[in-house]
N, C-alpha and C. Protein backbone atom coordinates (compact mmCIF):
# COMPACT_ATOMS: atom_id res chain seq x y z
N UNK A 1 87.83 124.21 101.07
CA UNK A 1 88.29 122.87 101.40
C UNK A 1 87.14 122.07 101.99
N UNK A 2 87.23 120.93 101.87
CA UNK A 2 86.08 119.79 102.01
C UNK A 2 86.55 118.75 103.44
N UNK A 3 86.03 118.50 104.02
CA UNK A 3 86.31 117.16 105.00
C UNK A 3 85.47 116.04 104.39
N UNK A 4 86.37 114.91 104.34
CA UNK A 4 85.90 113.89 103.89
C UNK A 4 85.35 112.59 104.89
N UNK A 5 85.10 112.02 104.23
CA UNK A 5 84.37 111.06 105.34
C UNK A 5 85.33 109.97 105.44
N UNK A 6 85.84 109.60 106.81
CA UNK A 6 86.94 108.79 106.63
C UNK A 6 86.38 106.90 106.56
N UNK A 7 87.22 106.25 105.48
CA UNK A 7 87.08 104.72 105.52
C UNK A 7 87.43 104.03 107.07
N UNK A 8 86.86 103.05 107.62
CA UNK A 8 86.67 102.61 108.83
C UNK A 8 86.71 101.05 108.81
N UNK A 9 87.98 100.30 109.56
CA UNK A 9 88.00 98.87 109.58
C UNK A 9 86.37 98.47 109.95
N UNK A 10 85.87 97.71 109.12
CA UNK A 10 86.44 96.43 108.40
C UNK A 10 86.14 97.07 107.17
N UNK A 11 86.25 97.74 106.38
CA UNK A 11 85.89 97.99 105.04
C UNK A 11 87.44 97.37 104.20
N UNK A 12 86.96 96.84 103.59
CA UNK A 12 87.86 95.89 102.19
C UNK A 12 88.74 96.95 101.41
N UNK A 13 88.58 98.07 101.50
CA UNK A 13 88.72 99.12 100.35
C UNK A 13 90.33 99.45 101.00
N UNK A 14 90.61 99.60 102.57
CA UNK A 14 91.83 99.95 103.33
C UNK A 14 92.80 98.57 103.14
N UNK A 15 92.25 97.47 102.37
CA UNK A 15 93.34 96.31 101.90
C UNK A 15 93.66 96.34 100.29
N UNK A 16 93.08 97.15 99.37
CA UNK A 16 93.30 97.89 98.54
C UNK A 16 94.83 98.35 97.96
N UNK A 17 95.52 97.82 96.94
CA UNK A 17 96.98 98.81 96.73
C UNK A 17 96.60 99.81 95.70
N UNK A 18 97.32 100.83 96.08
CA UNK A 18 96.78 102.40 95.89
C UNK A 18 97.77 102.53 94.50
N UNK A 19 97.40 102.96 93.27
CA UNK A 19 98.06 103.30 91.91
C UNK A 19 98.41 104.44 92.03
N UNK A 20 99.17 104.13 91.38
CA UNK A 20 100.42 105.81 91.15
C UNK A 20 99.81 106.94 90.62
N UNK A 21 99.72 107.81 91.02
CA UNK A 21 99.37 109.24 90.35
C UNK A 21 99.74 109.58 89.63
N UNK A 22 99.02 109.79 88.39
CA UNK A 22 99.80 110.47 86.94
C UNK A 22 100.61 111.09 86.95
N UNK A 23 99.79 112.05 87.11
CA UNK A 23 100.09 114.18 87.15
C UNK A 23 99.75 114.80 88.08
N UNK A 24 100.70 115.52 89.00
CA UNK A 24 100.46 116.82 89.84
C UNK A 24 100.00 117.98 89.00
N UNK A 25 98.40 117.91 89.23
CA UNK A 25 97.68 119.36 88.93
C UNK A 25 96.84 119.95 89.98
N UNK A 26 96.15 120.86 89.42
CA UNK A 26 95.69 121.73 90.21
C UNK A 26 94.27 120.82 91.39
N UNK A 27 93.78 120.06 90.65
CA UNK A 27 93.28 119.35 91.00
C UNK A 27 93.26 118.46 92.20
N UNK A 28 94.55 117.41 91.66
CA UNK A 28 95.48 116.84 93.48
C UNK A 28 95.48 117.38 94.33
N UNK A 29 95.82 119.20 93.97
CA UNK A 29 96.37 119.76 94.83
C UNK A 29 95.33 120.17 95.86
N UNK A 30 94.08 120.62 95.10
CA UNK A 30 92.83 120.43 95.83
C UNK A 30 92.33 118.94 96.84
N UNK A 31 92.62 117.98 96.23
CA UNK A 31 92.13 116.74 96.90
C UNK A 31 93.59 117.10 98.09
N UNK A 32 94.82 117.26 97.39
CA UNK A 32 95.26 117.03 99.23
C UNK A 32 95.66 118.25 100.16
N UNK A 33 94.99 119.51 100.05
CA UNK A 33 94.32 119.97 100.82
C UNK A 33 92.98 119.90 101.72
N UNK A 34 92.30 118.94 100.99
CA UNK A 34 91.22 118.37 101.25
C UNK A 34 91.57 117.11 102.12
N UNK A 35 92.51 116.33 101.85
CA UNK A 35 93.12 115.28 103.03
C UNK A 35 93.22 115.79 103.80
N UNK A 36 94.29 117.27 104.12
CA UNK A 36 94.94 117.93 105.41
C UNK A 36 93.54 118.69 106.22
N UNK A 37 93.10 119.04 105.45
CA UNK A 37 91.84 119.40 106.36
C UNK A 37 90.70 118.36 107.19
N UNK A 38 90.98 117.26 106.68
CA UNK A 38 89.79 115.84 107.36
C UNK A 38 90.93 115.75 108.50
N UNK A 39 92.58 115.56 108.00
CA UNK A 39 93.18 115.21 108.90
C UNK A 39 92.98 115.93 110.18
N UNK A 40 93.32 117.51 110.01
CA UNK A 40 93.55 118.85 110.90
C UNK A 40 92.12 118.12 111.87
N UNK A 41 90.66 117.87 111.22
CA UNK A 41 89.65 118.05 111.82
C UNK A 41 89.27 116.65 112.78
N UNK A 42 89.98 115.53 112.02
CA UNK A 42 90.03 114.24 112.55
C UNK A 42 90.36 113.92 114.74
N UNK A 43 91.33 114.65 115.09
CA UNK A 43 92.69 115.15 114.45
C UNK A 43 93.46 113.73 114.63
N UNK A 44 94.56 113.58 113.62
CA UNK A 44 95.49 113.07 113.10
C UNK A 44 96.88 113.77 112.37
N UNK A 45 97.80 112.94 112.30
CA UNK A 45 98.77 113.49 111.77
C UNK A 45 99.13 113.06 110.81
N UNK A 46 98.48 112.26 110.27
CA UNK A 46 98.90 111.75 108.82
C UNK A 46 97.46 110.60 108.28
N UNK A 47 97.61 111.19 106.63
CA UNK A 47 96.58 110.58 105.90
C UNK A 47 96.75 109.83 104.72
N UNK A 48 96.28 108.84 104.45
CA UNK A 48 96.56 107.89 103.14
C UNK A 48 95.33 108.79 102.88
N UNK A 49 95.32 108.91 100.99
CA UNK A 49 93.80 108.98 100.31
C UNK A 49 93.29 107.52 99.95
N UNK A 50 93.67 106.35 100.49
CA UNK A 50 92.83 105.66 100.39
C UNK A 50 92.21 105.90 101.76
N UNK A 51 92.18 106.34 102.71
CA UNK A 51 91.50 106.22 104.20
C UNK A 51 90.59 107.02 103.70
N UNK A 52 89.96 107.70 102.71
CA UNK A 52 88.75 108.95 102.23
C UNK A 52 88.63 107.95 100.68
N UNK A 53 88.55 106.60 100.69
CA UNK A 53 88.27 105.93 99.79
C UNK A 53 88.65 106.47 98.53
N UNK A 54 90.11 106.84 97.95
CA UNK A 54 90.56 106.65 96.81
C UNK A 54 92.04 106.20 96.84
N UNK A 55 92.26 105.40 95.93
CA UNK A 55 93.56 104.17 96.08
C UNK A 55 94.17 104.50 94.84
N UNK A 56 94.84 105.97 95.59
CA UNK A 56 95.80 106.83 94.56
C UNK A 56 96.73 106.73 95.64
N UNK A 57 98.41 106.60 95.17
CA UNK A 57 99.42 106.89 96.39
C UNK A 57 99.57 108.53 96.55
N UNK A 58 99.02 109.02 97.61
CA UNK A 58 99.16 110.40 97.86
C UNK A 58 98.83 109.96 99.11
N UNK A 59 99.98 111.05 100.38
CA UNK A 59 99.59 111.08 101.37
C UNK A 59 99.96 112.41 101.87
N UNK A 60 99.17 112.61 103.52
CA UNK A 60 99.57 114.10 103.80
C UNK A 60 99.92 113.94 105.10
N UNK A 61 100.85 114.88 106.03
CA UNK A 61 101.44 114.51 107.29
C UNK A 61 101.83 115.85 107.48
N UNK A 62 101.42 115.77 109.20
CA UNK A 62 101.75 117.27 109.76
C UNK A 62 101.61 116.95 111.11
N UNK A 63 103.49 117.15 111.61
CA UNK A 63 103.78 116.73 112.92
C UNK A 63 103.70 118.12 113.93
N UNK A 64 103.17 119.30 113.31
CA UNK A 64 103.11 120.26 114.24
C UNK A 64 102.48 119.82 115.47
N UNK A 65 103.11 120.21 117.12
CA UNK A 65 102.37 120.42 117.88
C UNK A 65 100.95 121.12 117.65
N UNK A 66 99.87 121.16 118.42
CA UNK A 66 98.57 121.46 118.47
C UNK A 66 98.79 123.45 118.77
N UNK A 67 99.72 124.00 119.48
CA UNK A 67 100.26 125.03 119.24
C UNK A 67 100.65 125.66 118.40
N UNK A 68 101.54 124.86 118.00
CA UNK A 68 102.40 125.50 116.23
C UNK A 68 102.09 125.57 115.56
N UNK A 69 102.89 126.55 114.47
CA UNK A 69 102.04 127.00 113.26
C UNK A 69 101.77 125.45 112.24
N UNK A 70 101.00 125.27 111.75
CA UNK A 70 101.04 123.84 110.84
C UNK A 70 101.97 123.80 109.95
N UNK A 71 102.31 122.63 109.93
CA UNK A 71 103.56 122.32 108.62
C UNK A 71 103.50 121.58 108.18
N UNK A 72 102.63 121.57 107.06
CA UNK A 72 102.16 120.10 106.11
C UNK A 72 102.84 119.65 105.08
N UNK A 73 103.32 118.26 104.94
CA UNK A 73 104.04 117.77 103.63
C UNK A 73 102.95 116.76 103.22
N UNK A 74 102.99 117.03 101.58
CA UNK A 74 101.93 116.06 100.76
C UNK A 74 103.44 115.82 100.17
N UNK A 75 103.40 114.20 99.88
CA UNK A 75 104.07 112.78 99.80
C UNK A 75 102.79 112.68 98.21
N UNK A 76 103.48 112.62 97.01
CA UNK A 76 102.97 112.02 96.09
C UNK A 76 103.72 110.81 95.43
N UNK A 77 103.40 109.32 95.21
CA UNK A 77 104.27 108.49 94.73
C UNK A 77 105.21 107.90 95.84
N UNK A 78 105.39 108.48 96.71
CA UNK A 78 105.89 108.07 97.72
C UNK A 78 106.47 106.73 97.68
N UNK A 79 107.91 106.15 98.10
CA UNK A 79 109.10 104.94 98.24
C UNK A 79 109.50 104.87 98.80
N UNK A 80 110.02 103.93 99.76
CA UNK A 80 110.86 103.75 100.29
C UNK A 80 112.12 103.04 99.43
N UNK A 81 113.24 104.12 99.97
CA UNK A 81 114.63 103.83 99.10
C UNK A 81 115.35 102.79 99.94
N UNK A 82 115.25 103.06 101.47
CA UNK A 82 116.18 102.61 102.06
C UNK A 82 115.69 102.44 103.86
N UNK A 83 116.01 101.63 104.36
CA UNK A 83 115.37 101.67 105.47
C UNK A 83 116.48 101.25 106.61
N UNK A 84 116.81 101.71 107.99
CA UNK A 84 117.80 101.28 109.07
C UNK A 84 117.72 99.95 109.38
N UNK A 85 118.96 99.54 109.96
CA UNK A 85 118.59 98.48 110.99
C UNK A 85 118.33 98.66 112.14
N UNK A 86 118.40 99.70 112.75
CA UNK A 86 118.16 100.45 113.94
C UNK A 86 116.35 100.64 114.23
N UNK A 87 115.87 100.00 115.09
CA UNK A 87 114.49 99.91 115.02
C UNK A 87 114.05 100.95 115.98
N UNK A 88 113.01 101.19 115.94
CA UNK A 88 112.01 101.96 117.60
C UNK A 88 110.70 101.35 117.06
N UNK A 89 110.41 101.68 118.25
CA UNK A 89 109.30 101.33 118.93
C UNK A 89 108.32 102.96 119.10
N UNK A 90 107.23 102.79 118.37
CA UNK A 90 105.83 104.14 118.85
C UNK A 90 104.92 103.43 119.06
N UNK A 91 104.02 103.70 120.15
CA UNK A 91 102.34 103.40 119.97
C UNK A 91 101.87 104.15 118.53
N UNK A 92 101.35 103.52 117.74
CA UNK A 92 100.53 104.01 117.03
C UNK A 92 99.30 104.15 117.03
N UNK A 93 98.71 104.78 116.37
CA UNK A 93 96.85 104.64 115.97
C UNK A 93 96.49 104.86 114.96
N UNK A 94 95.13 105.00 114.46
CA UNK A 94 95.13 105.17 113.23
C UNK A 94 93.81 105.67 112.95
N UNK A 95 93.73 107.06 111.92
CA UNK A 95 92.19 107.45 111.52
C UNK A 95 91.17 106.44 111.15
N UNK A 96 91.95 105.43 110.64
CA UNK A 96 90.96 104.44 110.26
C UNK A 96 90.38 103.52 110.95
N UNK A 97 91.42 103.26 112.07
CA UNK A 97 91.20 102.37 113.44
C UNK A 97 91.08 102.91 114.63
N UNK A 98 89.70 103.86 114.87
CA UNK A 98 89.51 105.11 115.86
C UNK A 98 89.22 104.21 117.22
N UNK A 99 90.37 105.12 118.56
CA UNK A 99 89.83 104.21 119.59
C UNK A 99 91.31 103.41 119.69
N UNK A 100 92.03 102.58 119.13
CA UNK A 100 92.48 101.54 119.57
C UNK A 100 94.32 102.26 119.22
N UNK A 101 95.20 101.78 119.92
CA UNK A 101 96.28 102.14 119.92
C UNK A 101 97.28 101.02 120.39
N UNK A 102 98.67 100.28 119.70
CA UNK A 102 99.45 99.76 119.73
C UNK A 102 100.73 100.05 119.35
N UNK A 103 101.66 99.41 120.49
CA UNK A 103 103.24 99.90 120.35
C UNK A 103 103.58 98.73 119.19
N UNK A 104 104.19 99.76 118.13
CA UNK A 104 104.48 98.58 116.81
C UNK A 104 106.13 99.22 116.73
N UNK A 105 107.09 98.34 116.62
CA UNK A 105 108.35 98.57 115.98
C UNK A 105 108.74 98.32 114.52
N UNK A 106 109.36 99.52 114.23
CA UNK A 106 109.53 99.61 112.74
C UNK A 106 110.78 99.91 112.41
N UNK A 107 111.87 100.46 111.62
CA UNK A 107 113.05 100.81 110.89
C UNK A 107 113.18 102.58 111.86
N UNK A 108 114.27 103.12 112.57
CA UNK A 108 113.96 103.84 113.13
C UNK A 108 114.50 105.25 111.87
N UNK A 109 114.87 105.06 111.01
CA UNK A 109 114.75 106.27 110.55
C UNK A 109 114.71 105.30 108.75
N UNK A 110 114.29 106.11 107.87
CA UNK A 110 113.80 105.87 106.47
C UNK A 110 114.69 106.88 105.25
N UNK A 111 115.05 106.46 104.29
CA UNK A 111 114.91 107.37 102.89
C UNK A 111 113.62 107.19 101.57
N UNK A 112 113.34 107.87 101.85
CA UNK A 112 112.19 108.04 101.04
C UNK A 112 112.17 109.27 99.88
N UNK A 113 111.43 109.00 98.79
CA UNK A 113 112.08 109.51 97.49
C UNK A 113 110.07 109.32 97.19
N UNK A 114 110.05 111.12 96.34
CA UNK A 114 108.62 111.66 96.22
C UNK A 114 108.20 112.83 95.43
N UNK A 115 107.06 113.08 95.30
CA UNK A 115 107.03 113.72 94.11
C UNK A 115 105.76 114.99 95.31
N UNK A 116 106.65 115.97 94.85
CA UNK A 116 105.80 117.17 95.98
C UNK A 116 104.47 117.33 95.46
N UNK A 117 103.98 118.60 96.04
CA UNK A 117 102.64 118.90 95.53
C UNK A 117 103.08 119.94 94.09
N UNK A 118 104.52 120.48 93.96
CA UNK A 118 104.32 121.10 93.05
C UNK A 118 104.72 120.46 91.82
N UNK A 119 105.15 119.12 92.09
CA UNK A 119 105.32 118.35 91.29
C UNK A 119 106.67 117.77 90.42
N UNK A 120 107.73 118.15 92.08
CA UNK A 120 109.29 117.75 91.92
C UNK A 120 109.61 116.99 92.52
N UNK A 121 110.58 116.05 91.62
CA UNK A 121 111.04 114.84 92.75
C UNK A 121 111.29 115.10 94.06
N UNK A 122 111.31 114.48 95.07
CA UNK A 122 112.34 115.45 96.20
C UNK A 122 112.59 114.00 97.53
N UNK A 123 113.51 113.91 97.93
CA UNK A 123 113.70 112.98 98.32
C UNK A 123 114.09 113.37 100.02
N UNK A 124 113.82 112.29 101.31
CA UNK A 124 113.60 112.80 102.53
C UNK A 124 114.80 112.01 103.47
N UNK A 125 115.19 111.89 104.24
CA UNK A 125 115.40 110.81 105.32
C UNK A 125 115.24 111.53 106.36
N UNK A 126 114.42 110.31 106.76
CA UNK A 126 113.25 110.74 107.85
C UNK A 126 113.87 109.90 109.03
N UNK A 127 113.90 110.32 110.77
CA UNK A 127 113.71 109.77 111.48
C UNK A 127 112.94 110.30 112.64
N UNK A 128 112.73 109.16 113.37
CA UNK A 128 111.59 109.09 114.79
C UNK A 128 110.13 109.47 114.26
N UNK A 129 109.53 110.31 114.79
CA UNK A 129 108.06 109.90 114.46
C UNK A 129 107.56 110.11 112.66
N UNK A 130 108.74 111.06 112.20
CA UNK A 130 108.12 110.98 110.74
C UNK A 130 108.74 109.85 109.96
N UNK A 131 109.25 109.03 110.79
CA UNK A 131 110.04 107.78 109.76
C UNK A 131 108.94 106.90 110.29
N UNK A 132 108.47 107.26 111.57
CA UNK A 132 107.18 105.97 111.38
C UNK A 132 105.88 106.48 110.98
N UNK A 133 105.49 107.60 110.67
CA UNK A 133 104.14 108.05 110.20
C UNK A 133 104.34 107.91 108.52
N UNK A 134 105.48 107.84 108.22
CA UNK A 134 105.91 107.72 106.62
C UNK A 134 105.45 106.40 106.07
N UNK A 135 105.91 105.75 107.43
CA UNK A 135 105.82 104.28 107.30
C UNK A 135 104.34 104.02 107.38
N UNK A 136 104.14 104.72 108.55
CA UNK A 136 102.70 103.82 108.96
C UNK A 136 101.59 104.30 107.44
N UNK A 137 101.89 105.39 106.65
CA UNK A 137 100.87 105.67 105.68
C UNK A 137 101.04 105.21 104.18
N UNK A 138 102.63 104.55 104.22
CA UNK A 138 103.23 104.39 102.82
C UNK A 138 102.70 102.77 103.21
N UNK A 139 102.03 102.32 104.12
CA UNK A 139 101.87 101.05 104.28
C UNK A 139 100.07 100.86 103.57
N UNK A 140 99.42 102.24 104.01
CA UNK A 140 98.30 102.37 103.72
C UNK A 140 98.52 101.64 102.29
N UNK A 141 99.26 102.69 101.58
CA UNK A 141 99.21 102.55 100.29
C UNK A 141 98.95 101.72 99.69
N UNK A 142 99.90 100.77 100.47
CA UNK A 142 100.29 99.31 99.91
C UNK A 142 99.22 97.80 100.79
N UNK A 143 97.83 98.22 101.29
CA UNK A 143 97.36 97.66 101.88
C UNK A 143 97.33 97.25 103.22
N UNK A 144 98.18 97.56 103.86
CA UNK A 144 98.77 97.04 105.07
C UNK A 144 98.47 98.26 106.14
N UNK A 145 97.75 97.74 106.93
CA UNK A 145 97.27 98.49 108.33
C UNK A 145 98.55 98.10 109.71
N UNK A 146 98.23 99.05 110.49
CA UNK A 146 99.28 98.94 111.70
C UNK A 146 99.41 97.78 112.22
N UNK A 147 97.48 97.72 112.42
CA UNK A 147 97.72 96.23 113.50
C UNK A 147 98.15 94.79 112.60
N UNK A 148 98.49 95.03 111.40
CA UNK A 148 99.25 93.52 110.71
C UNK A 148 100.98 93.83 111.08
N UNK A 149 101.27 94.56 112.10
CA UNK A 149 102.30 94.51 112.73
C UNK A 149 102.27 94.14 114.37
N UNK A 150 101.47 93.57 114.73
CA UNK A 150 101.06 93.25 116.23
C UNK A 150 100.89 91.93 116.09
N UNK A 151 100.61 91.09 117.27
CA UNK A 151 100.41 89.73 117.14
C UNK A 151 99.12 89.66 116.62
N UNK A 152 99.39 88.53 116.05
CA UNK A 152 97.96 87.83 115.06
C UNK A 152 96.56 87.88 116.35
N UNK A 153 96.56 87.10 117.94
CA UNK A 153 96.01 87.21 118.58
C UNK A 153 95.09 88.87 118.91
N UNK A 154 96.20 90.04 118.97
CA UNK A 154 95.50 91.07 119.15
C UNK A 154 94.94 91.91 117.91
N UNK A 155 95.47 90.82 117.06
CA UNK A 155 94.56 91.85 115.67
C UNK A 155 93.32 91.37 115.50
N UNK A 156 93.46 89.69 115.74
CA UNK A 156 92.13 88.89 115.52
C UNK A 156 91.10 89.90 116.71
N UNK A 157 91.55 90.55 117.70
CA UNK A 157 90.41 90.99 118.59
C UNK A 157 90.14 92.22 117.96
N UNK A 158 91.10 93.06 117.29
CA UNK A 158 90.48 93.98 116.89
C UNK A 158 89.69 94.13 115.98
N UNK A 159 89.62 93.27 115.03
CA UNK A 159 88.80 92.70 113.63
C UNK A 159 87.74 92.62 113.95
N UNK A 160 87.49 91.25 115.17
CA UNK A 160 86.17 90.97 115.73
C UNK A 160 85.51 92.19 116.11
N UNK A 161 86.33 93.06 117.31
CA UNK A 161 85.55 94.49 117.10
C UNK A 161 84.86 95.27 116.29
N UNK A 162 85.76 95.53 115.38
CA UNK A 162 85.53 96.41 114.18
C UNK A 162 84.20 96.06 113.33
N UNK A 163 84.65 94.76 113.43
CA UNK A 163 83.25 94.07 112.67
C UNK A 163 81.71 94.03 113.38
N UNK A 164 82.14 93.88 114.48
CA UNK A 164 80.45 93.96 115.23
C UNK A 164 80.22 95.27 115.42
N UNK A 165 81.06 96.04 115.41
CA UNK A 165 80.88 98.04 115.47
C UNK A 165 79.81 97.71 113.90
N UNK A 166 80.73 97.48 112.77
CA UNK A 166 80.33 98.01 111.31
C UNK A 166 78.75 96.67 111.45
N UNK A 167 78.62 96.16 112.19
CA UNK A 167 76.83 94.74 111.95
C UNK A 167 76.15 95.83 112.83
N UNK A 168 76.76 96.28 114.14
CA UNK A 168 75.76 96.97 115.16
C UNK A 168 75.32 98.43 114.71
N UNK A 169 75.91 98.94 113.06
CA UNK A 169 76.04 100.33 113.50
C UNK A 169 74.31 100.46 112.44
N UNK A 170 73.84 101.54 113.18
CA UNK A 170 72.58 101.67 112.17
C UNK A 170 72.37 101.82 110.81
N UNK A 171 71.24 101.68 110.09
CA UNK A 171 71.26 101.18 108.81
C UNK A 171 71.23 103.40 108.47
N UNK A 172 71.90 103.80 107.20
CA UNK A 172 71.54 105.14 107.22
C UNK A 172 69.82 105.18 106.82
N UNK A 173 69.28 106.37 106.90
CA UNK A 173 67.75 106.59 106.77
C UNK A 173 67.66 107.31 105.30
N UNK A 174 67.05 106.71 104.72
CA UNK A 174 66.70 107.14 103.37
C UNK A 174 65.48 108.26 102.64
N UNK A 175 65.70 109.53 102.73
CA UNK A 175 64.72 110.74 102.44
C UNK A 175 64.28 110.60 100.91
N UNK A 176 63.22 110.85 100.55
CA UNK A 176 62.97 110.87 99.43
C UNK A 176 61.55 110.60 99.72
């Protein structure tokens, strides 16, 4: 398994909508083992493959405590069928937005309808933190980062951040 290098606001590529995955093969199955391991190493609990720059809908999520044995679900194609009116409230964060954390309210529990890693429909309803990590990565998919659920004021600060991180950060050094 590989760790990948994760995409980092401001990059254009995390506003990106992610295309449907053909075929579950052996292949995917490699790339999202390869998600769960950047994630495991990140650490995080959930991964869009566009956050490792590819804008395929596949995602991976694993709410084990740091104790427990791991319990990973890869989300291929991933939908939302149906969503509550019943909201909550989590701080979130995000691999892609390292450092910064906001309480965002969302739908408190989800149905969601998906195509496993072995490559069967299989459909979920999810609530509390996996109805919002479902959310927060099925949003990846679809372009949409956490903080475009916060006020416009505290996203504009985080942007400005992000952006003078990605002007201030050094140029890489070129061997050859």
């Amino acid at each position: 398994m590989t760790i990948k290098p994760l995409i980092i606001l401001p990059d254009p590529l995390l506003r990106q909508v992610s295309k449907p995955v053909e075929r579950v093969d052996d292949s995917l199955r490699r790339l999202a083992d390869d998600m769960l391991e950047t994630m495991y190493d990140a650490p995080g609990i959930g991964l869009a493959a566009i956050q490792i720059g590819l804008p395929m809908r596949l995602l991976v999520i694993d709410l084990a405590k740091e104790d427990d044995e791991p319990a990973p679900h890869v989300f291929v194609n991933p939908e939302i069928l149906e969503s509550s009116d019943e909201r909550s409230v989590y701080e979130e964060g995000c691999l892609s937005i390292p450092e910064y954390y906001a309480e965002v309210e969302r739908p408190a529990s989800v149905r969601v309808k998906y195509v496993d890693r072995d490559g069967r429909e299989q459909e979920i309803k999810a609530e509390g933190l996996m109805a919002t990590c479902l959310q927060h990565e099925i949003d990846h998919l679809n372009g949409v980062l956490f903080i475009d659920h916060i006020s416009k004021l505290k996203r504009d600060m985080v942007m400005r951040k992000f952006r003078k991180l990605a002007r201030d950060k050094p140029a890489p050094k070129l061997v050859g």
